[in-house]
C-alpha atoms as a PDB file:
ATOM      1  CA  UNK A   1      -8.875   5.159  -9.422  1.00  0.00           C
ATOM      2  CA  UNK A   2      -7.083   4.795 -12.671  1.00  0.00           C
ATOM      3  CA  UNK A   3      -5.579   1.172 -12.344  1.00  0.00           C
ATOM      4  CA  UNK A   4      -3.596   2.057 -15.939  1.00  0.00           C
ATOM      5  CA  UNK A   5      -1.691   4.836 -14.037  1.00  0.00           C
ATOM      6  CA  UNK A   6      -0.840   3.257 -11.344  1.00  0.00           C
ATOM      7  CA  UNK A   7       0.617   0.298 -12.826  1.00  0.00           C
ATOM      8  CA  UNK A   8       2.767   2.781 -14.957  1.00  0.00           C
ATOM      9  CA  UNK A   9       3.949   4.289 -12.258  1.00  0.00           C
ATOM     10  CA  UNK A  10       4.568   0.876 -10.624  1.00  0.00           C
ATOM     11  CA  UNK A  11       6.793  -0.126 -13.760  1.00  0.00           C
ATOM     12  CA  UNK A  12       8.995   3.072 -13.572  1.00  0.00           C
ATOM     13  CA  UNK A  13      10.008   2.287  -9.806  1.00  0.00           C
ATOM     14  CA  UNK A  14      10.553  -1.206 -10.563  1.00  0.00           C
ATOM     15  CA  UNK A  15      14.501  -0.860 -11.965  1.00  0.00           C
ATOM     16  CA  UNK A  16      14.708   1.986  -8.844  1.00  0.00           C
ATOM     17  CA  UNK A  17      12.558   1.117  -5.863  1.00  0.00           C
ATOM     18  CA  UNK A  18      14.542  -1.128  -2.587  1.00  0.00           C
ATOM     19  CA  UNK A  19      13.287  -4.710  -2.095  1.00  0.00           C
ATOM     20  CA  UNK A  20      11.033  -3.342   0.484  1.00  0.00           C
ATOM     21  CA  UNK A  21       8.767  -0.912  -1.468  1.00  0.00           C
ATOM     22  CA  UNK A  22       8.628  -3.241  -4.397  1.00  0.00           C
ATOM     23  CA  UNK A  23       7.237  -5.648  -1.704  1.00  0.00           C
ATOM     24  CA  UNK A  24       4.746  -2.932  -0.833  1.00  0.00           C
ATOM     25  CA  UNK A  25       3.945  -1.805  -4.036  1.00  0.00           C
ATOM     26  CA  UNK A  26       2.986  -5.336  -5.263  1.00  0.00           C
ATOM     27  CA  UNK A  27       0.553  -5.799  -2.059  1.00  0.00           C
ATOM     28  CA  UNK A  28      -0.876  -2.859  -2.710  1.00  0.00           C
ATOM     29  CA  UNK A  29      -1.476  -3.777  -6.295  1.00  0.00           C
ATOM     30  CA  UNK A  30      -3.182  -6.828  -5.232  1.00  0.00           C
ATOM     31  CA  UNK A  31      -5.466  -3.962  -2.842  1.00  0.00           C
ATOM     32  CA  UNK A  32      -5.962  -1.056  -5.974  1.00  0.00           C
ATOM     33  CA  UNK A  33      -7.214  -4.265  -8.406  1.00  0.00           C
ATOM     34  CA  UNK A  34     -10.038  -5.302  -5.466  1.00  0.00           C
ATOM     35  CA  UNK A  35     -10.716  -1.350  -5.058  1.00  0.00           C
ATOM     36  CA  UNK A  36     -11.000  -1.403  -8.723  1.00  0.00           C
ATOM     37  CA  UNK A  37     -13.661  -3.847  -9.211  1.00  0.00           C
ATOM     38  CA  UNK A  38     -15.568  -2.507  -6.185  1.00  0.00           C
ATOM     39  CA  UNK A  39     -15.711   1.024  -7.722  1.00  0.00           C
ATOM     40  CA  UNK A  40     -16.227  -0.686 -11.262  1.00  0.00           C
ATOM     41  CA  UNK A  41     -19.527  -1.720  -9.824  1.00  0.00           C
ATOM     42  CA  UNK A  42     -20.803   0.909  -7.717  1.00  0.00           C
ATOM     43  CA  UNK A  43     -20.266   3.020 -10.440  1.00  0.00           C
ATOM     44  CA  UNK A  44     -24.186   2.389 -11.611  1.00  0.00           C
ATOM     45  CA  UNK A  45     -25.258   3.853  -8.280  1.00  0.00           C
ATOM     46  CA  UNK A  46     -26.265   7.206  -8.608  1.00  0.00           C
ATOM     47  CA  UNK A  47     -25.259  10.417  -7.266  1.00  0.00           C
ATOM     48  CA  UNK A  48     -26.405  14.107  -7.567  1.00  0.00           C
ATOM     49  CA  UNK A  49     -23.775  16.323  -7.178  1.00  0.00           C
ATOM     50  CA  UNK A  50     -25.169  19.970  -5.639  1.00  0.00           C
ATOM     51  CA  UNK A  51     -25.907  23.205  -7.371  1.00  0.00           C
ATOM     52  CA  UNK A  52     -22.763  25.585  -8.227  1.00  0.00           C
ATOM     53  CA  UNK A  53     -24.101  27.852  -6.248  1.00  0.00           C
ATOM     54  CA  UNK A  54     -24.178  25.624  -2.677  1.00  0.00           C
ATOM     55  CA  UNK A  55     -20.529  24.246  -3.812  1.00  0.00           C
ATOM     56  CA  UNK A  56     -18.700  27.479  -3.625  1.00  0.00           C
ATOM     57  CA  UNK A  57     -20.797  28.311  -0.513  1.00  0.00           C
ATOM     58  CA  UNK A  58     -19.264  25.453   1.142  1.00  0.00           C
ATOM     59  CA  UNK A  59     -16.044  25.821  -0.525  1.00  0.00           C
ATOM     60  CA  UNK A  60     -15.785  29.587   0.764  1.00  0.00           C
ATOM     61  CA  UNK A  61     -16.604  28.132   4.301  1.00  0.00           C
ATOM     62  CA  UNK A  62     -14.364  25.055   4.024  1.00  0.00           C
ATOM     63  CA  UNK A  63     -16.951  22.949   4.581  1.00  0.00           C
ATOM     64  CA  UNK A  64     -16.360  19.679   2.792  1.00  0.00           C
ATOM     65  CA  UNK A  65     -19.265  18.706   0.419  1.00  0.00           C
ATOM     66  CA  UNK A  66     -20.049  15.633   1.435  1.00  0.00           C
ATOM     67  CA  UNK A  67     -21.207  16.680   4.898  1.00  0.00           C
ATOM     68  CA  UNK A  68     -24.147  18.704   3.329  1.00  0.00           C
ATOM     69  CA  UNK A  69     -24.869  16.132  -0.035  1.00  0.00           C
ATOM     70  CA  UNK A  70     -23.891  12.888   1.076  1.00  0.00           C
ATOM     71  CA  UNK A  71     -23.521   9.891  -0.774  1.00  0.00           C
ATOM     72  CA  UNK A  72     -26.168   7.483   0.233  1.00  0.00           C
ATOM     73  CA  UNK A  73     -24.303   3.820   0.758  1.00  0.00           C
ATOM     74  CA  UNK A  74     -26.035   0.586   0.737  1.00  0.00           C
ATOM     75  CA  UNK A  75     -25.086  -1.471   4.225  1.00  0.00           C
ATOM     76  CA  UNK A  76     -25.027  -4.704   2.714  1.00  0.00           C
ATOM     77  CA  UNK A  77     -22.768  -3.073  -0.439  1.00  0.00           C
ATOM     78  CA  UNK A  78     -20.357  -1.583   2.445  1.00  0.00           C
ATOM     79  CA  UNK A  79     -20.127  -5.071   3.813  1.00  0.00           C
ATOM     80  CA  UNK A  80     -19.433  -7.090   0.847  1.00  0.00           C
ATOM     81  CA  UNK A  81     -16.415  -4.326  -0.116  1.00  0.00           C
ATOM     82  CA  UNK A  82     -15.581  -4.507   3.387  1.00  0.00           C
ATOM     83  CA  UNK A  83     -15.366  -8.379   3.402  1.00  0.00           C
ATOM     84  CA  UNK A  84     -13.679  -8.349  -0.001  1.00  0.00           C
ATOM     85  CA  UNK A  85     -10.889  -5.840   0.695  1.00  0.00           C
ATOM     86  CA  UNK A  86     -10.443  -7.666   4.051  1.00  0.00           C
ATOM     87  CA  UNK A  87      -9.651 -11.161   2.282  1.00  0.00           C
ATOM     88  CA  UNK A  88      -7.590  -9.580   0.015  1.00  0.00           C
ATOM     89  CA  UNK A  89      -5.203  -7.913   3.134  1.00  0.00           C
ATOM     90  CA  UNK A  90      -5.347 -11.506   4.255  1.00  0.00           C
ATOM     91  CA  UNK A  91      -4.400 -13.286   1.041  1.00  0.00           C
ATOM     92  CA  UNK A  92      -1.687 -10.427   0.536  1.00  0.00           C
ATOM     93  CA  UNK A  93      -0.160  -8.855   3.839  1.00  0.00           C
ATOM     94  CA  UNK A  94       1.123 -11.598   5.702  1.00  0.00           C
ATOM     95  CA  UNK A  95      -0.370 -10.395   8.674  1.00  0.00           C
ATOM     96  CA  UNK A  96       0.151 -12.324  11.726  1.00  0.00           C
ATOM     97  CA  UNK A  97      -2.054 -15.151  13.059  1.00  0.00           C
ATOM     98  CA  UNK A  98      -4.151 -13.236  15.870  1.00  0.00           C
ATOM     99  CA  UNK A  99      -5.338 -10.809  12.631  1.00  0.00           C
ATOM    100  CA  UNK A 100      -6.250 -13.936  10.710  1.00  0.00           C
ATOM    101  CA  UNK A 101      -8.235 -15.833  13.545  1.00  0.00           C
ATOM    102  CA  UNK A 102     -10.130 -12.713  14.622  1.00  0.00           C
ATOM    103  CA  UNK A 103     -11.152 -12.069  11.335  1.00  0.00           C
ATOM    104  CA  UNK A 104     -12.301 -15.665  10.582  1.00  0.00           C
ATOM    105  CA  UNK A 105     -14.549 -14.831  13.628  1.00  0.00           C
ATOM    106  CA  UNK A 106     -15.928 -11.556  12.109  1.00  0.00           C
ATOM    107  CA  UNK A 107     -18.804 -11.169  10.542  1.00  0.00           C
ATOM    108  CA  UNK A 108     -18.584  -8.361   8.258  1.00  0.00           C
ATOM    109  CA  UNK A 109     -22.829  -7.803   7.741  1.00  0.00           C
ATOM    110  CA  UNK A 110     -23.227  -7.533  11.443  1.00  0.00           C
ATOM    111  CA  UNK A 111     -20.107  -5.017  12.063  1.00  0.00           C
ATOM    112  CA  UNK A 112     -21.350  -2.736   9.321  1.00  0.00           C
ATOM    113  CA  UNK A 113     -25.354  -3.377  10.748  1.00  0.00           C
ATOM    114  CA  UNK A 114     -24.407  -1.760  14.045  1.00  0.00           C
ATOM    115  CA  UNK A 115     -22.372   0.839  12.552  1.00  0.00           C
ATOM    116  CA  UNK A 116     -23.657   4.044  11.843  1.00  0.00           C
ATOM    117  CA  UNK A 117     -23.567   3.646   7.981  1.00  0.00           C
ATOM    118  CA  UNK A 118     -24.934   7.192   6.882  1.00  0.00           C
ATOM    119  CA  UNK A 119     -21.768   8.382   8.422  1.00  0.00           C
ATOM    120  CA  UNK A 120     -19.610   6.701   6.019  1.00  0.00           C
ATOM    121  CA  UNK A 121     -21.316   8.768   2.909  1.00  0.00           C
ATOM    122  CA  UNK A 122     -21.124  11.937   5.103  1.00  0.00           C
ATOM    123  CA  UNK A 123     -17.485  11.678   7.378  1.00  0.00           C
ATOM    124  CA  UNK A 124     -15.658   8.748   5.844  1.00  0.00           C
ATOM    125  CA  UNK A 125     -12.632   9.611   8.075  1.00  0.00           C
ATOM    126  CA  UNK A 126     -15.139   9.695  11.631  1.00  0.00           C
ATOM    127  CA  UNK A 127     -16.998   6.147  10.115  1.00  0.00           C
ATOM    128  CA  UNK A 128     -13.598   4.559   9.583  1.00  0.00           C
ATOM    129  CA  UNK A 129     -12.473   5.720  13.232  1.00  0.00           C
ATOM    130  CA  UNK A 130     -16.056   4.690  14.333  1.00  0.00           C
ATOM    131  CA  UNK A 131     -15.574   1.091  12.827  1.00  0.00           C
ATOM    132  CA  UNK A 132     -11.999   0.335  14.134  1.00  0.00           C
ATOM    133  CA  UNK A 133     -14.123   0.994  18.157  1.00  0.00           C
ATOM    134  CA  UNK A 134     -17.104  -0.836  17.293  1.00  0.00           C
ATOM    135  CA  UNK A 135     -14.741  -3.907  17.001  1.00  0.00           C
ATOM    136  CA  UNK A 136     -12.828  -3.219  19.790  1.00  0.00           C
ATOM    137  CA  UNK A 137     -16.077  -2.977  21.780  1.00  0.00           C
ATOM    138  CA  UNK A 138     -17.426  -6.219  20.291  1.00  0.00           C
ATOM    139  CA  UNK A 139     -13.904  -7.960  21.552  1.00  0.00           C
ATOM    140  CA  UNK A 140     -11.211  -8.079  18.599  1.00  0.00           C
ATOM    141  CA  UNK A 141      -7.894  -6.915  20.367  1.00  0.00           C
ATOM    142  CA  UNK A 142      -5.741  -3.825  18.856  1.00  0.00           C
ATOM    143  CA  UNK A 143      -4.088  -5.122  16.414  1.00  0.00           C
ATOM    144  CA  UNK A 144      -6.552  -6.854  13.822  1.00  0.00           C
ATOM    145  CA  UNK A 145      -8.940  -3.969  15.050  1.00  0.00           C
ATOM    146  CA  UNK A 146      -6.770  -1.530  13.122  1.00  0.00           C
ATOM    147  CA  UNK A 147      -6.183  -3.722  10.351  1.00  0.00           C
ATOM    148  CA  UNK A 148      -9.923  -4.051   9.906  1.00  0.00           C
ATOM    149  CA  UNK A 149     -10.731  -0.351  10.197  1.00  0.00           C
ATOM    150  CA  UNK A 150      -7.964  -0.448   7.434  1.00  0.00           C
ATOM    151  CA  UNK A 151      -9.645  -2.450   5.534  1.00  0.00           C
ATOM    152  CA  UNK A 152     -13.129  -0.399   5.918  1.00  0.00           C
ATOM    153  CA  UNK A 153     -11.298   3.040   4.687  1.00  0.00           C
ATOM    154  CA  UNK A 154     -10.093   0.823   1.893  1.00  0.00           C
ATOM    155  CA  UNK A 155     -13.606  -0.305   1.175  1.00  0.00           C
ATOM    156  CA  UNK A 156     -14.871   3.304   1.489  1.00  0.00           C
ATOM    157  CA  UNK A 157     -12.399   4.667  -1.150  1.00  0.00           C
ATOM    158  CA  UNK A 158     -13.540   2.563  -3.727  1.00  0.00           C
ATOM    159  CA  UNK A 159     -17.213   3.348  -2.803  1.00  0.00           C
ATOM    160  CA  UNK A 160     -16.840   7.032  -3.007  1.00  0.00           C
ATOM    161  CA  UNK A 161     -14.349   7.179  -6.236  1.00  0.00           C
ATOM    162  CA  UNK A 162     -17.169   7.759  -8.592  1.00  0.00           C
ATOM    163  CA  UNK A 163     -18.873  10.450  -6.579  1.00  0.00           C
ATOM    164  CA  UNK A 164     -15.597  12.141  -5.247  1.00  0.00           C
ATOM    165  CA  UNK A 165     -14.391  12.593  -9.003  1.00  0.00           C
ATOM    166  CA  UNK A 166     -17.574  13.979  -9.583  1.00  0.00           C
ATOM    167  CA  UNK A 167     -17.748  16.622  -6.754  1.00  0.00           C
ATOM    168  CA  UNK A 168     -14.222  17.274  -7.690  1.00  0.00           C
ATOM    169  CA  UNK A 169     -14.754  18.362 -11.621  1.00  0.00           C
ATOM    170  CA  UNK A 170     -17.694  19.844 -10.296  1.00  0.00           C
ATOM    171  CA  UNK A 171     -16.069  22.598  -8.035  1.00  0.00           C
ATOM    172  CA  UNK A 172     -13.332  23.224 -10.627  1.00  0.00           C
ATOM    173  CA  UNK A 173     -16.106  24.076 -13.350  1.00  0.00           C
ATOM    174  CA  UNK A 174     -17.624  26.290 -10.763  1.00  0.00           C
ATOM    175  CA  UNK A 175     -14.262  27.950  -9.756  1.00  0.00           C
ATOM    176  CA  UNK A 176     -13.587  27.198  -6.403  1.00  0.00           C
ATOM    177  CA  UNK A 177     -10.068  28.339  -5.668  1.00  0.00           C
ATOM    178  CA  UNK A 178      -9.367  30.426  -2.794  1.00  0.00           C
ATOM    179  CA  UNK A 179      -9.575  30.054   0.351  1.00  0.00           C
ATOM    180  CA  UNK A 180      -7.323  27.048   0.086  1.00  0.00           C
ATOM    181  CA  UNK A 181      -8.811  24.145   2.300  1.00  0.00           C
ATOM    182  CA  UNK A 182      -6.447  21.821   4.822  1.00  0.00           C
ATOM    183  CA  UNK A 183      -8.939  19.498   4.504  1.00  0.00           C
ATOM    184  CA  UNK A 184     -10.750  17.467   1.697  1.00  0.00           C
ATOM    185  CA  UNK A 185     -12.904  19.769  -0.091  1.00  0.00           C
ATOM    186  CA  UNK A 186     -15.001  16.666  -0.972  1.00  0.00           C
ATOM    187  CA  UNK A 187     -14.945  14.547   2.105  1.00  0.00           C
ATOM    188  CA  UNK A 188     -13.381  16.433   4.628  1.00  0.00           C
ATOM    189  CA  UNK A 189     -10.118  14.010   5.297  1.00  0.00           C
ATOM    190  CA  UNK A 190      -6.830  14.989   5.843  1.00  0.00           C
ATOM    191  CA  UNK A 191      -4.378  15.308   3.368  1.00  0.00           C
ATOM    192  CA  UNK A 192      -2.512  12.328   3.187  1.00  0.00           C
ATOM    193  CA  UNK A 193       0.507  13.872   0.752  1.00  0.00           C
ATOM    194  CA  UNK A 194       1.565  16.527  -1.027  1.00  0.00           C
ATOM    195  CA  UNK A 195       2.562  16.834  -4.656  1.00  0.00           C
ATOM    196  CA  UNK A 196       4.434  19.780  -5.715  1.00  0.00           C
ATOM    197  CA  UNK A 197       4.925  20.549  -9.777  1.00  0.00           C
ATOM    198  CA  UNK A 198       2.172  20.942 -12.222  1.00  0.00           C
ATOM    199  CA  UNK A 199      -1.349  21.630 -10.625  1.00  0.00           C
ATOM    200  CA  UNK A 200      -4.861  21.584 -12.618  1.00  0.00           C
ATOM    201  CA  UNK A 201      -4.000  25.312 -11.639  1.00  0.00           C
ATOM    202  CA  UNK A 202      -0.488  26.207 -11.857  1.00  0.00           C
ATOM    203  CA  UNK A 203       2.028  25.040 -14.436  1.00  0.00           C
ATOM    204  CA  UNK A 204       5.776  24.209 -12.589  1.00  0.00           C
ATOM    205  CA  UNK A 205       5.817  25.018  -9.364  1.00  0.00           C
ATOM    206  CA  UNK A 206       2.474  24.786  -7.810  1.00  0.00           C
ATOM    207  CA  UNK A 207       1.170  22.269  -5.144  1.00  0.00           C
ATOM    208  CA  UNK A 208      -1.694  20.108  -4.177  1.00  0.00           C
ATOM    209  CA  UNK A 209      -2.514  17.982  -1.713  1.00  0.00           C
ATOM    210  CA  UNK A 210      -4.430  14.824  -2.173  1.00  0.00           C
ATOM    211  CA  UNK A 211      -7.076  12.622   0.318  1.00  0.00           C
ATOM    212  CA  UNK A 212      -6.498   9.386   0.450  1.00  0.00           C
ATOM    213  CA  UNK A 213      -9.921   8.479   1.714  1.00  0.00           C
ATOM    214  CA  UNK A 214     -11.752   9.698  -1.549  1.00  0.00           C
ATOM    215  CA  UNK A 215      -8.970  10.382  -3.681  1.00  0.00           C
ATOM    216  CA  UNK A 216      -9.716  14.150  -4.575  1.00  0.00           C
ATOM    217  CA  UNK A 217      -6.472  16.132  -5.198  1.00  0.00           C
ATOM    218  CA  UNK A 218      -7.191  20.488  -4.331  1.00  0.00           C
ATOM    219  CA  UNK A 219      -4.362  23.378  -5.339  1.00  0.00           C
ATOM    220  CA  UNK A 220      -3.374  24.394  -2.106  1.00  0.00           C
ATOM    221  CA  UNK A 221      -0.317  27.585  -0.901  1.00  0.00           C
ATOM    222  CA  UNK A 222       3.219  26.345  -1.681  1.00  0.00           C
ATOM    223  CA  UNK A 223       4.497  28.083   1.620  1.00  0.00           C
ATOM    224  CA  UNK A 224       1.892  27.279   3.962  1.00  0.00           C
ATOM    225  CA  UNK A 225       1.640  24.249   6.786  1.00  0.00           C
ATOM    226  CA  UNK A 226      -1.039  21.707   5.496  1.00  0.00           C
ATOM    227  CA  UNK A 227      -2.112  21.141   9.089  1.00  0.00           C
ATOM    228  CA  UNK A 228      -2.404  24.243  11.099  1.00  0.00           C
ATOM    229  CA  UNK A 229      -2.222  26.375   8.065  1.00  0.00           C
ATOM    230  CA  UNK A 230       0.014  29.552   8.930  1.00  0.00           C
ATOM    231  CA  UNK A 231       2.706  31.054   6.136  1.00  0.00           C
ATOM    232  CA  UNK A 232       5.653  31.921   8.861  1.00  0.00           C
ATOM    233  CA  UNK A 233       8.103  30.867   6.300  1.00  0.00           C
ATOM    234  CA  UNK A 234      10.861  30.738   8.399  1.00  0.00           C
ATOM    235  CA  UNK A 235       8.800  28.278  10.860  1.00  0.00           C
ATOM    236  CA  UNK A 236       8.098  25.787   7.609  1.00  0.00           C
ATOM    237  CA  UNK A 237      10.971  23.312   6.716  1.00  0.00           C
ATOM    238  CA  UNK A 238      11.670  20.169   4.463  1.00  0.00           C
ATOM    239  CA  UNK A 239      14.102  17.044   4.941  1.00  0.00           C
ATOM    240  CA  UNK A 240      14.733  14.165   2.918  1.00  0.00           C
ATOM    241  CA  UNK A 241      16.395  10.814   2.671  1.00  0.00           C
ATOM    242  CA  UNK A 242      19.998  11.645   1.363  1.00  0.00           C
ATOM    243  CA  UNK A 243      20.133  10.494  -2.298  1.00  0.00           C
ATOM    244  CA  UNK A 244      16.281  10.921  -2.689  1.00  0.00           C
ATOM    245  CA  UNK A 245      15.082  14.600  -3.419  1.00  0.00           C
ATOM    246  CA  UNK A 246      11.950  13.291  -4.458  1.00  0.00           C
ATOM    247  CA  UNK A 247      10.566  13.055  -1.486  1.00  0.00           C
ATOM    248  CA  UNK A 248      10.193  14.920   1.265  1.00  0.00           C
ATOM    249  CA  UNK A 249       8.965  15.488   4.931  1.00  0.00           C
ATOM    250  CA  UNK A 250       7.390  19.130   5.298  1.00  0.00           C
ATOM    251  CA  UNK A 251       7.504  20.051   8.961  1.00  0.00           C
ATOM    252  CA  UNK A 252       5.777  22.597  10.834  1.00  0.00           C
ATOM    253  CA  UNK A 253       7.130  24.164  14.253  1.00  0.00           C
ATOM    254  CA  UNK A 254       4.297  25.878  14.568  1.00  0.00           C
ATOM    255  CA  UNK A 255       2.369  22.693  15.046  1.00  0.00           C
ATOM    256  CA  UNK A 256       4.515  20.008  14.715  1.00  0.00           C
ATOM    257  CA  UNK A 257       2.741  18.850  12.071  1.00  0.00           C
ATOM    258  CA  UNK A 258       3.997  17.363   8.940  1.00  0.00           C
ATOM    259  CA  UNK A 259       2.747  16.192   5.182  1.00  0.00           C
ATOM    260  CA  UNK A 260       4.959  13.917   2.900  1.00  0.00           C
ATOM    261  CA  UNK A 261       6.186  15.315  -0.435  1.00  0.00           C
ATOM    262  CA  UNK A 262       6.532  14.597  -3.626  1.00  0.00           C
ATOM    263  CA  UNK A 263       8.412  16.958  -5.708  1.00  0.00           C
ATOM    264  CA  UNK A 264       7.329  16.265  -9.592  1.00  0.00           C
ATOM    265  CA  UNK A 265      10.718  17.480 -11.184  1.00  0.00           C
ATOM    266  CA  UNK A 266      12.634  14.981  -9.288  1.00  0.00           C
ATOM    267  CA  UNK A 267      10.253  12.183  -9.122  1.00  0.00           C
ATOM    268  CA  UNK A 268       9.762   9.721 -11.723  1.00  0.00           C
ATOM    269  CA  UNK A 269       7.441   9.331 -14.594  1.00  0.00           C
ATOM    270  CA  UNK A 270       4.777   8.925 -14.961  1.00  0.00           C
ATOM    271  CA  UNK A 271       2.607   9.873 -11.578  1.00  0.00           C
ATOM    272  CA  UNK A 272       0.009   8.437  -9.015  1.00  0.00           C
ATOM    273  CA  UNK A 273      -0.777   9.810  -6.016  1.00  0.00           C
ATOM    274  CA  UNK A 274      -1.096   6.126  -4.649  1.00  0.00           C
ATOM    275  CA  UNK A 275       1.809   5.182  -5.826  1.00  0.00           C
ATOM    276  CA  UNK A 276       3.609   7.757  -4.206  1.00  0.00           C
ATOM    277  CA  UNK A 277       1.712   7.218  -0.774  1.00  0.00           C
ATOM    278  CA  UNK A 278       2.917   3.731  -0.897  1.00  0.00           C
ATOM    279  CA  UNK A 279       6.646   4.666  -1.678  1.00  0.00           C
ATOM    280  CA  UNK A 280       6.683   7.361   1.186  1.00  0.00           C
ATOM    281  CA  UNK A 281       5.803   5.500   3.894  1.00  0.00           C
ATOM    282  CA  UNK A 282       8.983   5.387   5.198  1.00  0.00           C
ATOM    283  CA  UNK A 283       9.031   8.997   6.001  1.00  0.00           C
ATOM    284  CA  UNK A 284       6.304   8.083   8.456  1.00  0.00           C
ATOM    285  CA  UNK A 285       9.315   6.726  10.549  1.00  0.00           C
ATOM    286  CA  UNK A 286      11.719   9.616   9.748  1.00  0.00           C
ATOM    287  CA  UNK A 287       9.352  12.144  10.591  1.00  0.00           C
ATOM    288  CA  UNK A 288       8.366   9.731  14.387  1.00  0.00           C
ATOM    289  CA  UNK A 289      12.408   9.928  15.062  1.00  0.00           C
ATOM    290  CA  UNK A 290      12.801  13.677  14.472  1.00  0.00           C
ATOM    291  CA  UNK A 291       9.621  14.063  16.005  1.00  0.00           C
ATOM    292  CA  UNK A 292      11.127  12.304  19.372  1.00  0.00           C
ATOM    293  CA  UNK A 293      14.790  13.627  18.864  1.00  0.00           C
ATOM    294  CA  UNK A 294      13.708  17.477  19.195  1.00  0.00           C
ATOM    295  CA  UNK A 295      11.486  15.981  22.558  1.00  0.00           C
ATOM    296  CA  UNK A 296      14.547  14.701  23.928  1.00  0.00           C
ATOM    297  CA  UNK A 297      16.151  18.340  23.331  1.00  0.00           C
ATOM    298  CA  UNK A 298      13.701  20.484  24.959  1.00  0.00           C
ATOM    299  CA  UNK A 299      13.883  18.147  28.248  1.00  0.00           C
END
């Protein structure tokens, strides 16, 4: 997580962002500087990243790396980011009283105790699922329950920064390219955008997608559906907010799948991947409506 970056990019939406993302952006600020200074010190824990040899193995197999090397997490470490990032949503999201109470209630150490905490250093994205049930089944209602598995894949991130970026330089130096994953090479997540431009591959007009659980960005096909994968061009589409060709919602018929956009060329300068997930989360909502609009047709 380079905090630098990301307050760059925070600067050059400031004269051009609505009222609403600048509200976002400066909540998630408050977030990235707690993920920060959780990564800051887990970065003296150690972590040996695998043999060449077994990463393009796994990388020809898309299997992510983490599931065969995983990063070994300390419980009581997991609960102090945990408890940490959790204040800070508190302090920062104006989230509604029932969130606050059952989180007052909460004790962090005991969640993560009964969770299954090797998980998190293997399958960040099933441990984070995992987490958000354990406190449903120990009482807390839907809402804070997703706000605290929220705050457990925020807590995660941070954790795995150090040995993510690792991994990540790691399979570059050994030349993993092709076959293009869908999912994290590193930890196995989904995608959670897509930037096309510049790639650590391609100059201009190449693409990547990035994970937002571990933060590892992976060259992936410019025509091809990030979630089911097939290259029927004429089933692959892309929409935008009129004004804004920044951004865009990549749709899949095939699947009905979809990946948010960034094109580089348009975008502004300069770029982070967090920045950008923050700013597109309205497309969420465009992409639920069209999503429900082309139901309603087919009835």
């Amino acid at each position: 997580m380079n905090l630098k970056r990301i307050d760059a990019a925070i600067a050059a939406y400031k004269t051009k962002s609505e009222d609403a993302d600048a509200a976002r952006l400066a909540f998630f600020r408050e977030v990235w500087g707690v993920q920060d200074s959780v990564a800051a010190e887990a970065a003296t824990l150690s972590y040996e990243v695998p043999a060449a040899e077994d990463l393009l193995a796994w990388h020809a197999a898309s299997e992510p790396v983490l599931a065969h090397a995983p990063v070994a997490i300390d419980p009581e470490t997991l609960a102090d980011a945990i408890a940490r990032t959790a204040a800070c949503l508190l302090d920062s999201g104006g989230f509604p009283a029932t969130v606050q109470e059952a989180f007052a209630r909460t004790k962090w150490d005991r969640v993560v105790a009964a969770s299954d905490v090797a998980c998190a250093g293997s399958d960040p994205a099933a441990y984070v699922e995992s987490f958000g049930a354990l406190l449903r089944d120990d009482g807390m209602s839907e809402d804070p329950a997703r706000v605290g598995a929220l705050a457990a894949s925020l807590a995660l991130r941070a954790l795995l920064d150090g040995p993510a970026a690792q991994v990540g330089s790691a399979l570059r130096k050994a030349g993993a390219a092709e076959p293009h994953p869908m999912r994290c090479p590193v930890c196995g997540g989904a995608a959670t955008v897509a930037r096309v431009g510049d790639t650590q591959a391609v100059q201009g007009r190449g693409k990547e997608l990035w994970c937002g659980q571990c933060g590892t960005a992976w060259d992936f096909e410019r025509v091809r559906c990030a979630r089911c994968g097939t290259q029927n061009q004429a089933h692959l589409h892309y929409f935008n907010v009129e004004g804004d060709d920044a951004h865009r919602i990549a749709t899949c018929d095939e699947c009905g799948g979809y990946v948010r956009t960034v094109y580089q060329e348009d975008a502004l300068a300069p770029f982070a991947f967090e920045v950008e997930d923050v700013v597109m989360a309205r497309l969420d909502l465009i992409a639920y409506q069209q999503a429900n609009a082309q139901a309603a047709g087919e009835r």
